[in-house]
C-alpha atoms as a PDB file:
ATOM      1  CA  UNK A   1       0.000   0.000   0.000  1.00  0.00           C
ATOM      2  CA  UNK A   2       1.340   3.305  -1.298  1.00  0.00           C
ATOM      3  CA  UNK A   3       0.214   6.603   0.768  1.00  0.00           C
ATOM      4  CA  UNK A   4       0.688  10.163  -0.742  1.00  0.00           C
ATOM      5  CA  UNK A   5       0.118  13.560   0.487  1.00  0.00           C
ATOM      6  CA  UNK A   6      -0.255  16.791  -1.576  1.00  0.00           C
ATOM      7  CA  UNK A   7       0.481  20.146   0.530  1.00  0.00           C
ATOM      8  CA  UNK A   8      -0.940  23.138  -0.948  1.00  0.00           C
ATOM      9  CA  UNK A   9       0.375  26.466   0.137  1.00  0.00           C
ATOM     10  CA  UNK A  10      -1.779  29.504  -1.833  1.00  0.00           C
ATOM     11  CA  UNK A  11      -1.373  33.285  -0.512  1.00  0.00           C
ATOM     12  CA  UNK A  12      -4.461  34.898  -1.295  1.00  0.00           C
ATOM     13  CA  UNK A  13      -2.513  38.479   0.067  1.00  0.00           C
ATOM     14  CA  UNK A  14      -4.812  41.315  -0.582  1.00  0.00           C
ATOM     15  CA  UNK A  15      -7.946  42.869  -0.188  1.00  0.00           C
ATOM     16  CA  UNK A  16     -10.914  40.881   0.046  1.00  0.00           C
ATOM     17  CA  UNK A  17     -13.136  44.295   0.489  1.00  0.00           C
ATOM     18  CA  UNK A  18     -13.989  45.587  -3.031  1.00  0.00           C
ATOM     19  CA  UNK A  19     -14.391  49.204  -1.749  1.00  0.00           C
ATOM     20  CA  UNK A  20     -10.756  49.504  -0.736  1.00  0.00           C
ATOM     21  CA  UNK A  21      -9.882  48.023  -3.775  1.00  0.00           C
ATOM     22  CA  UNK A  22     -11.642  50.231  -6.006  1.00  0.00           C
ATOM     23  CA  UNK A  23     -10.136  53.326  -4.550  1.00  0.00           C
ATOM     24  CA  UNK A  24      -6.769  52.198  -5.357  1.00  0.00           C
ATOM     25  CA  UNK A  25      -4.630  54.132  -7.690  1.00  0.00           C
ATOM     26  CA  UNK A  26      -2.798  51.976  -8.767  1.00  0.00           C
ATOM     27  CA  UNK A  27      -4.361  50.082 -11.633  1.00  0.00           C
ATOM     28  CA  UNK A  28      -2.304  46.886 -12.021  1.00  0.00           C
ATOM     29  CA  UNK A  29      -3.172  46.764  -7.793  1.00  0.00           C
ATOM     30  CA  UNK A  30      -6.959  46.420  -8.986  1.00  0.00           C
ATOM     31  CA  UNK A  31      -6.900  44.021 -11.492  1.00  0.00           C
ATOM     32  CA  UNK A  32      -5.349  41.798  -8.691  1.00  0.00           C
ATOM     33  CA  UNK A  33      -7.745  42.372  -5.835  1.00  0.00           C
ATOM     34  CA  UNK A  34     -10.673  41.880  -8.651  1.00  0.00           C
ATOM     35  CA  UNK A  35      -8.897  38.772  -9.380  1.00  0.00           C
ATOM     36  CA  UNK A  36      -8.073  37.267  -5.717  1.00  0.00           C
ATOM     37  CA  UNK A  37     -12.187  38.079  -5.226  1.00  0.00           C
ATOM     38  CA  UNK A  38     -13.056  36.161  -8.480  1.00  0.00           C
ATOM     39  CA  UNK A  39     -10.743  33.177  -6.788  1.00  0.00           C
ATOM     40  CA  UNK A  40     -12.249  33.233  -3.578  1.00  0.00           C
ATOM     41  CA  UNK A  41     -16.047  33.518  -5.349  1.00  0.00           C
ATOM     42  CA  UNK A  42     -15.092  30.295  -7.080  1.00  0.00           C
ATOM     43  CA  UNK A  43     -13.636  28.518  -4.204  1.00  0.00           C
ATOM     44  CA  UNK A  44     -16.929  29.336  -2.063  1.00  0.00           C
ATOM     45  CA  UNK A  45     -19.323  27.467  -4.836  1.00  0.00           C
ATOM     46  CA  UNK A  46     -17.486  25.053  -4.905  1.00  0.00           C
ATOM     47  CA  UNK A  47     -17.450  24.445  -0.765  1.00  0.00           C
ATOM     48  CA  UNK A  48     -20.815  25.280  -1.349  1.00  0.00           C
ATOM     49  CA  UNK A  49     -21.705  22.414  -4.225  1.00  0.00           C
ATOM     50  CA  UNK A  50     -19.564  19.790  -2.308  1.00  0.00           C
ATOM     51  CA  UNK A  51     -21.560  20.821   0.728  1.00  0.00           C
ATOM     52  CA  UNK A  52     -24.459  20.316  -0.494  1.00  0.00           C
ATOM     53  CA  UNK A  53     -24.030  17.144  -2.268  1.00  0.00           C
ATOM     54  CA  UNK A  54     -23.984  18.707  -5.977  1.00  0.00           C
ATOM     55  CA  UNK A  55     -23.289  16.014  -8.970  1.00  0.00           C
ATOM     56  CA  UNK A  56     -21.498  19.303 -10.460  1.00  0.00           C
ATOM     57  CA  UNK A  57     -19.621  20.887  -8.707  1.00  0.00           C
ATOM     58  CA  UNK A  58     -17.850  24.167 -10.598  1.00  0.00           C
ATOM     59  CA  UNK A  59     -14.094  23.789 -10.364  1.00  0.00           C
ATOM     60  CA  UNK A  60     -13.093  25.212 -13.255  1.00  0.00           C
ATOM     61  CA  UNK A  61     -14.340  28.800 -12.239  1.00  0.00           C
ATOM     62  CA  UNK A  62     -10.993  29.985 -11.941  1.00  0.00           C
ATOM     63  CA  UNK A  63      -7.670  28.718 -11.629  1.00  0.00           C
ATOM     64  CA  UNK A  64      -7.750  28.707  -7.880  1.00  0.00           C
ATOM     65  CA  UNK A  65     -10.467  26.041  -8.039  1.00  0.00           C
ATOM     66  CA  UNK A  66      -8.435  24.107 -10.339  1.00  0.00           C
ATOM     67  CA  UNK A  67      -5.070  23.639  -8.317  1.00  0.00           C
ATOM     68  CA  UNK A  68      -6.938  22.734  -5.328  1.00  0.00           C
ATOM     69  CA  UNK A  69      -9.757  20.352  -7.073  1.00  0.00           C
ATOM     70  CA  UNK A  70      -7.793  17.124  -6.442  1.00  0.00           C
ATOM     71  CA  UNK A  71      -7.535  18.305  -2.136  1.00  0.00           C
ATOM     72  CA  UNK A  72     -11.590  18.372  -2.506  1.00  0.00           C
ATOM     73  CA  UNK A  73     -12.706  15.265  -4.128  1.00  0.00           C
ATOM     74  CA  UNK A  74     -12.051  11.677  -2.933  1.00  0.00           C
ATOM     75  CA  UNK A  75     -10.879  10.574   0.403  1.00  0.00           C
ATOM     76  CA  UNK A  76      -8.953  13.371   1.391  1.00  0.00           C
ATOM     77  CA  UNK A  77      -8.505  15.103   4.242  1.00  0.00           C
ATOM     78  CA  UNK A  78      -8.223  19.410   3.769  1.00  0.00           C
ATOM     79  CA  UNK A  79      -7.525  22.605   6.502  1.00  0.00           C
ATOM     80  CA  UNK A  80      -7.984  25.891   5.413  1.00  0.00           C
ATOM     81  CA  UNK A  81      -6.163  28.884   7.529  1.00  0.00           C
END
């Protein structure tokens, strides 16, 4: 019997408040908040469709959802800080 382990380690550094990233100046600053928010929009369907015992459940909303779809499915153990 062969046991392997997958540690993910994703910094989501930023603003998760949309107001305090819309009043930043700089620009290339905004277009990563609005992306960090689009990853953690994805990653909350999908906690929601596992949750609730979805047949689909939408990784493939970003690429967030995508690196961390094999820590979600099967018989796996996951711990989100």
């Amino acid at each position: 019997f062969c046991e392997v382990g997958r540690m993910s380690f994703i910094d989501l550094a930023g603003t998760e408040r949309g107001a305090a990233t819309l009043f930043c100046h700089d620009k290339e600053r905004q277009l990563e908040g609005a992306e960090i928010n689009k990853s953690l929009l994805a990653l909350k369907e999908c906690i929601r469709g596992l949750d609730a015992g979805k047949s689909h459940v939408p990784f493939r909303g970003s690429k967030l959802t995508e690196v961390l779809r094999d820590s979600f499915v099967g018989d796996c153990h996951t711990v989100m800080i």
